[in-house]
Protein backbone atom coordinates (compact mmCIF):
# COMPACT_ATOMS: atom_id res chain seq x y z
CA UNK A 1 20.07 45.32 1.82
CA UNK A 2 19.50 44.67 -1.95
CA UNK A 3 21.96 42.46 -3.74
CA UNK A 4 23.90 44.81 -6.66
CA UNK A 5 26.12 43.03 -9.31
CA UNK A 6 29.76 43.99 -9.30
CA UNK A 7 30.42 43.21 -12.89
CA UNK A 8 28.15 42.69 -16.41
CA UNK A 9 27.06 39.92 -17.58
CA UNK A 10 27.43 40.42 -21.28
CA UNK A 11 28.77 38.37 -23.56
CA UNK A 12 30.56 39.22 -27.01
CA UNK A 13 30.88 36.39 -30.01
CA UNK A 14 31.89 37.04 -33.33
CA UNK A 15 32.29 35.13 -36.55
CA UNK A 16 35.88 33.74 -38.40
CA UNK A 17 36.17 34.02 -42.23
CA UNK A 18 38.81 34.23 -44.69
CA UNK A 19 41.34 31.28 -45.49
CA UNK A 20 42.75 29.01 -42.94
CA UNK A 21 46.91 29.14 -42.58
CA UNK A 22 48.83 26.73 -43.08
CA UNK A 23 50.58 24.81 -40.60
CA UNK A 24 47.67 24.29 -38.25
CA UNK A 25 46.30 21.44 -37.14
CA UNK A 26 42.98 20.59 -35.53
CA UNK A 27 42.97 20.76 -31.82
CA UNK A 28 41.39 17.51 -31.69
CA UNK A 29 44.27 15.64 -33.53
CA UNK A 30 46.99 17.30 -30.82
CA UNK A 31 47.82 14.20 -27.70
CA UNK A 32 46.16 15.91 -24.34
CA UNK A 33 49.79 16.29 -22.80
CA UNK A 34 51.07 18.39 -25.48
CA UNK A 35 48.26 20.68 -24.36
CA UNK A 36 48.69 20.61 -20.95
CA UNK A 37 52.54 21.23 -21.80
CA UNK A 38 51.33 24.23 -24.01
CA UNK A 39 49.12 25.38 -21.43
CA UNK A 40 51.65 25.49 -18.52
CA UNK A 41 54.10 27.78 -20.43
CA UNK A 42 51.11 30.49 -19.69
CA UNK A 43 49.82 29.37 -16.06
CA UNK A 44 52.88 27.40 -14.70
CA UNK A 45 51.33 27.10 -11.08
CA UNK A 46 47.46 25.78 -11.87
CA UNK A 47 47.40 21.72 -11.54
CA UNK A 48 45.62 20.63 -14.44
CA UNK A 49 42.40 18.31 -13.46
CA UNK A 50 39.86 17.63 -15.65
């Protein structure tokens, strides 16, 4: 019995450019909680442990 993958492995990336917009702010300066809050408005039944 030989082992066969069930999906690919490959990866894309690609590269930003142009201006940034205003009105953001760097995810670093945002309090943790405000991005757990953010993040449970998409997946309100994970529990969030890092």
């Amino acid at each position: 019995m030989k082992f066969k993958p069930s999906y690919s492995k490959l990866r894309f990336e690609g590269r930003g450019g142009g201006e940034i917009p205003d009105g953001l702010e760097k995810i670093s300066k945002v309090p943790f909680e405000k991005l757990l809050e953010y993040d449970r408005r998409m997946f309100p039944d994970q529990d969030m442990v890092f």
